[in-house]
N, C-alpha and C. Protein backbone atom coordinates (compact mmCIF):
# COMPACT_ATOMS: atom_id res chain seq x y z
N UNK A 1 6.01 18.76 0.65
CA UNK A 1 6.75 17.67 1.24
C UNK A 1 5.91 16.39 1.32
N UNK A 2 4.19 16.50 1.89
CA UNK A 2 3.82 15.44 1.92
C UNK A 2 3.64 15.07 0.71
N UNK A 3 3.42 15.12 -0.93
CA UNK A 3 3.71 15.13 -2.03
C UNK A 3 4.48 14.51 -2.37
N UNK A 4 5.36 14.43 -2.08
CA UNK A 4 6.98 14.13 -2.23
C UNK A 4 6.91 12.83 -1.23
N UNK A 5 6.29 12.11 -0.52
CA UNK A 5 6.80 11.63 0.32
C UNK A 5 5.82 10.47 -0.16
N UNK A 6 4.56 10.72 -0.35
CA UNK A 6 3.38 9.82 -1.15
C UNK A 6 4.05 9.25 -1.70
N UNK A 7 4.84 10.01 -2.92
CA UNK A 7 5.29 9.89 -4.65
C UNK A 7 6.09 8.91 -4.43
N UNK A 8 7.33 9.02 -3.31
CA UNK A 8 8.38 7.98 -3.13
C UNK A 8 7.75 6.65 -2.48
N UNK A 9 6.50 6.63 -1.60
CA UNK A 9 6.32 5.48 -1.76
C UNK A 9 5.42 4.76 -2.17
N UNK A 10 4.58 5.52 -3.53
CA UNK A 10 3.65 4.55 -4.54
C UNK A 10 5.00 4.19 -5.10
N UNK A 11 5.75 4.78 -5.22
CA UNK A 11 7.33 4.16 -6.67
C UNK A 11 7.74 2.73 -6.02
N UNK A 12 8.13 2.77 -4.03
CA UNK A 12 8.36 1.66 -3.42
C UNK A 12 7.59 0.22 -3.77
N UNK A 13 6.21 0.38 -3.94
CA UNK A 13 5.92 -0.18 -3.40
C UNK A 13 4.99 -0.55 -4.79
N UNK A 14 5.29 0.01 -6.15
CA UNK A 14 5.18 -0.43 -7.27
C UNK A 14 6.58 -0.97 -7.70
N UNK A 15 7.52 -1.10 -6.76
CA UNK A 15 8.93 -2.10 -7.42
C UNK A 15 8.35 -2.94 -6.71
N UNK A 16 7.82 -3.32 -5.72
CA UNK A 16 7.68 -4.56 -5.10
C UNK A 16 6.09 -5.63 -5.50
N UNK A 17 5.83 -4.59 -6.62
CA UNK A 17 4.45 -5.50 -7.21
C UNK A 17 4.97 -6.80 -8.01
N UNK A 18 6.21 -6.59 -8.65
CA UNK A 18 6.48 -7.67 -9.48
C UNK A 18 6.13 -9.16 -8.67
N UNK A 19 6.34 -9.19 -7.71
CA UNK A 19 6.82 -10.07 -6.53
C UNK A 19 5.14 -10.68 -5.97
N UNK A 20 4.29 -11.45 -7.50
CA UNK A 20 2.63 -11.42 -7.04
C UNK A 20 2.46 -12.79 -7.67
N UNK A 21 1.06 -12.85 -7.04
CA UNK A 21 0.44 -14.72 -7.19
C UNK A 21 0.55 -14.29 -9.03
N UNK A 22 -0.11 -13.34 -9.37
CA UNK A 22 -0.43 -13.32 -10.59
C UNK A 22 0.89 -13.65 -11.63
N UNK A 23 1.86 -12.78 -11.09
CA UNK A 23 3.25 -12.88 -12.15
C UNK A 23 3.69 -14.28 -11.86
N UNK A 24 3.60 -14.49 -10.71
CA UNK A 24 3.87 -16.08 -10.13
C UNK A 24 2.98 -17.43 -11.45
N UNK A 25 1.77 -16.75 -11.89
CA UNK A 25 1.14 -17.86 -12.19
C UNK A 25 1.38 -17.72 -13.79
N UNK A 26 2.33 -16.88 -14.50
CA UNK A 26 2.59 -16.40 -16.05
C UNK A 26 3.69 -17.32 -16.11
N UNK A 27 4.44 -17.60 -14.80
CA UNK A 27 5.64 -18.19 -14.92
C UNK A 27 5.25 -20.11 -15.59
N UNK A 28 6.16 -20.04 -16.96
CA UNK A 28 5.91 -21.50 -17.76
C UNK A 28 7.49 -22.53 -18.02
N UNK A 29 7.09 -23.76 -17.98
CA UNK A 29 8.04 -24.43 -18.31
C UNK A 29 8.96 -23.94 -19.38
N UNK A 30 9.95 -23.73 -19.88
CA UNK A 30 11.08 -24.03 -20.85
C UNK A 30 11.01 -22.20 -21.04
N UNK A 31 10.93 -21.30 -20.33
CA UNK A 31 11.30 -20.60 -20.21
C UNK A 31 12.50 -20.07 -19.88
N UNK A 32 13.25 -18.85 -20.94
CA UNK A 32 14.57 -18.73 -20.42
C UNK A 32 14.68 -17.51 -19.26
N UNK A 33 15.45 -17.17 -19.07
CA UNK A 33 16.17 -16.63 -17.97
C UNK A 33 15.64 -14.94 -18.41
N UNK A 34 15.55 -14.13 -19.61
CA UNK A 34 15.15 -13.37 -20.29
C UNK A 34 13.55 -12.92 -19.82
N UNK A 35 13.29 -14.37 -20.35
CA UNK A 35 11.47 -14.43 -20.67
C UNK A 35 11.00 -14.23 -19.33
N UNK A 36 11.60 -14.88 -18.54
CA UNK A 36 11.40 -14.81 -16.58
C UNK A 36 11.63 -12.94 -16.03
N UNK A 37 12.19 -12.92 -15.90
CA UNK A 37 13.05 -11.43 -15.98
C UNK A 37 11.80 -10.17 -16.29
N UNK A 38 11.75 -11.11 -17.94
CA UNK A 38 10.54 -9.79 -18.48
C UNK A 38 9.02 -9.40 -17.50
N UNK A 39 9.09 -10.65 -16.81
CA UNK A 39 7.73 -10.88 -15.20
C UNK A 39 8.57 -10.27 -14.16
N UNK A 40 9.25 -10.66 -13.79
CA UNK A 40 9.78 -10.62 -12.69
C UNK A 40 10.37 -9.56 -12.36
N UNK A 41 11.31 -9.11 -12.95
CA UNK A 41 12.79 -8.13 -13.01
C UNK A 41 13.94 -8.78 -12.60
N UNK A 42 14.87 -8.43 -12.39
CA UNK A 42 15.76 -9.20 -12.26
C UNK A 42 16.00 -9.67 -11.16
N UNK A 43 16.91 -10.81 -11.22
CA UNK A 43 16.67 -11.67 -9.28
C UNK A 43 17.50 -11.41 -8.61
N UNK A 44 17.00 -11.41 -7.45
CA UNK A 44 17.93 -10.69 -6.31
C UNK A 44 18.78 -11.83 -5.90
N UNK A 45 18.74 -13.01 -6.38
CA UNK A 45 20.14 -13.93 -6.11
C UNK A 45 20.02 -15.01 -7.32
N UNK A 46 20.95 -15.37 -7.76
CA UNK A 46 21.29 -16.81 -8.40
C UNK A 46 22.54 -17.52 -7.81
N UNK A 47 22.51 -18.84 -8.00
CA UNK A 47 23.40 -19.61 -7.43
C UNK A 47 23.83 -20.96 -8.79
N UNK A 48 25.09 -20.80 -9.06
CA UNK A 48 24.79 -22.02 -10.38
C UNK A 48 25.65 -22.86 -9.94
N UNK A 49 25.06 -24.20 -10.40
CA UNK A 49 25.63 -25.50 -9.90
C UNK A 49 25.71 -26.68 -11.21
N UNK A 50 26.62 -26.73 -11.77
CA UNK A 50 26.83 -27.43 -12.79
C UNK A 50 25.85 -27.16 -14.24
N UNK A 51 25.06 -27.84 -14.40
CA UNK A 51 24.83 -26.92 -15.65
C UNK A 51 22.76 -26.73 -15.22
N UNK A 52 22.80 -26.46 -13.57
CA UNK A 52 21.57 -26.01 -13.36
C UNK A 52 21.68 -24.60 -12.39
N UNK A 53 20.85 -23.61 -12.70
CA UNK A 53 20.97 -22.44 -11.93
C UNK A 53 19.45 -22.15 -11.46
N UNK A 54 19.63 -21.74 -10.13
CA UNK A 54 18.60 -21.40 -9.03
C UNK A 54 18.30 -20.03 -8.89
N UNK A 55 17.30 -19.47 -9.14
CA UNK A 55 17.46 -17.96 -9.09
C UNK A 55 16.29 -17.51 -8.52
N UNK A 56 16.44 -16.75 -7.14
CA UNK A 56 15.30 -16.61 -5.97
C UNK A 56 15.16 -14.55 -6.63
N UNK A 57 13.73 -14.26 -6.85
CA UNK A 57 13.25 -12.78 -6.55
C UNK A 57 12.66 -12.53 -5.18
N UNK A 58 13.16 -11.58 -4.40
CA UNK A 58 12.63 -11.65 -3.12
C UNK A 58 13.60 -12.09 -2.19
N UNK A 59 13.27 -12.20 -0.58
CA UNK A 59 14.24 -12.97 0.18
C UNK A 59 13.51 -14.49 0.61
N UNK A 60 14.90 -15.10 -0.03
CA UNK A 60 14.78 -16.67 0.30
C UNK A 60 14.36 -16.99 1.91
N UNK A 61 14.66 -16.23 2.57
CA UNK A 61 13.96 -16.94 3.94
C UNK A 61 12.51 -16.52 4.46
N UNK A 62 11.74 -15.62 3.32
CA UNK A 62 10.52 -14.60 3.51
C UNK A 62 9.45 -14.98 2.41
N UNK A 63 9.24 -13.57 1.74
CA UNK A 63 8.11 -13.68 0.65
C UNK A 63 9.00 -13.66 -0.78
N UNK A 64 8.59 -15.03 -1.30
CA UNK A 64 9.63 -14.90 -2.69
C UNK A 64 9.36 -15.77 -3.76
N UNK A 65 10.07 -16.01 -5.18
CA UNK A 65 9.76 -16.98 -6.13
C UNK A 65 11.03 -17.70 -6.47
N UNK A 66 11.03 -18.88 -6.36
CA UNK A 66 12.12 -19.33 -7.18
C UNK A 66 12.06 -20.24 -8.24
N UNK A 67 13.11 -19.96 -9.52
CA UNK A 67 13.21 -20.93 -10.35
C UNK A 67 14.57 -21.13 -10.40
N UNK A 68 14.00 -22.54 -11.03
CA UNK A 68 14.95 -23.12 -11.26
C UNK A 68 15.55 -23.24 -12.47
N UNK A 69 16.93 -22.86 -13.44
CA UNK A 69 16.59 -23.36 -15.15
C UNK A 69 17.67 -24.50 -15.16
N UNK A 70 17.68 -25.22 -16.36
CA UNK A 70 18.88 -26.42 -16.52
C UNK A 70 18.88 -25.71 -17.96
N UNK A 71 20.18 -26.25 -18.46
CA UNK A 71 20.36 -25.90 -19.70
C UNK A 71 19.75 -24.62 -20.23
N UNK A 72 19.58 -23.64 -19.52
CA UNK A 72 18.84 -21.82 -19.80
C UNK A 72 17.83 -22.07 -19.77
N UNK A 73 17.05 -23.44 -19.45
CA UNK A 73 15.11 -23.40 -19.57
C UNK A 73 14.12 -23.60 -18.29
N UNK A 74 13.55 -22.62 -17.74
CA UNK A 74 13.06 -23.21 -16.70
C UNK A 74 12.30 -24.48 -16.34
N UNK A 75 13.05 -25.15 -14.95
CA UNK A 75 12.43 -26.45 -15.11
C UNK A 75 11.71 -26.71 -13.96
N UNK A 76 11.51 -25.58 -13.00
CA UNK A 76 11.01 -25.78 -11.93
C UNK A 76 10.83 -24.17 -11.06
N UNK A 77 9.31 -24.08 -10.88
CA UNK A 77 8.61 -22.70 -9.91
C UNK A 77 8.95 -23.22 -8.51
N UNK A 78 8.75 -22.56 -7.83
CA UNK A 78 8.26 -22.38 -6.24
C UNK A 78 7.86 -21.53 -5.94
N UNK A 79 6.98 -20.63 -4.73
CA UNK A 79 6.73 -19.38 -4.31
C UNK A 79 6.67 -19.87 -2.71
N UNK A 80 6.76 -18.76 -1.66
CA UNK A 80 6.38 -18.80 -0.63
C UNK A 80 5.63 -17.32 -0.29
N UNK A 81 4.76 -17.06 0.71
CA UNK A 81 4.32 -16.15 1.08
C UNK A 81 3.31 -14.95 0.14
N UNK A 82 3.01 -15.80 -1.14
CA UNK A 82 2.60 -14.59 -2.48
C UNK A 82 0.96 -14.13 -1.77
């Protein structure tokens, strides 16, 4: 059981590595939504607003990254808490 209980949370807590200064600092201009993803995994929210979309990994009011893309290319990082 304690085996089993380790196992489930190295797995936790290797989903939550994506979410680092390091992957934070791979992140490049004119990047698409794909290329981001392939760092990141996929985002736990997007929001699209005319032909720009916001897409936060993590929780937006905590520890998280956001980009921004226009036209599918990223045009803007942020992080809080990395």
């Amino acid at each position: 059981m304690k085996k089993l209980t380790l196992m489930m949370l190295l797995l936790t807590l290797a989903g939550c590595s994506r979410l680092s200064q390091t992957n934070y600092e791979q992140l490049e201009m004119g990047m698409n939504y794909r290329e981001v993803m392939d760092i990141l995994g996929e985002a736990d929210h997007c929001e699209e607003s005319m032909a720009n979309e916001e897409c936060i990994w993590g929780n937006r009011d905590g520890r998280h990254i956001q980009v921004n893309f226009v036209a599918g290319a990223a045009v803007y990082f942020n992080q809080q808490g990395l």
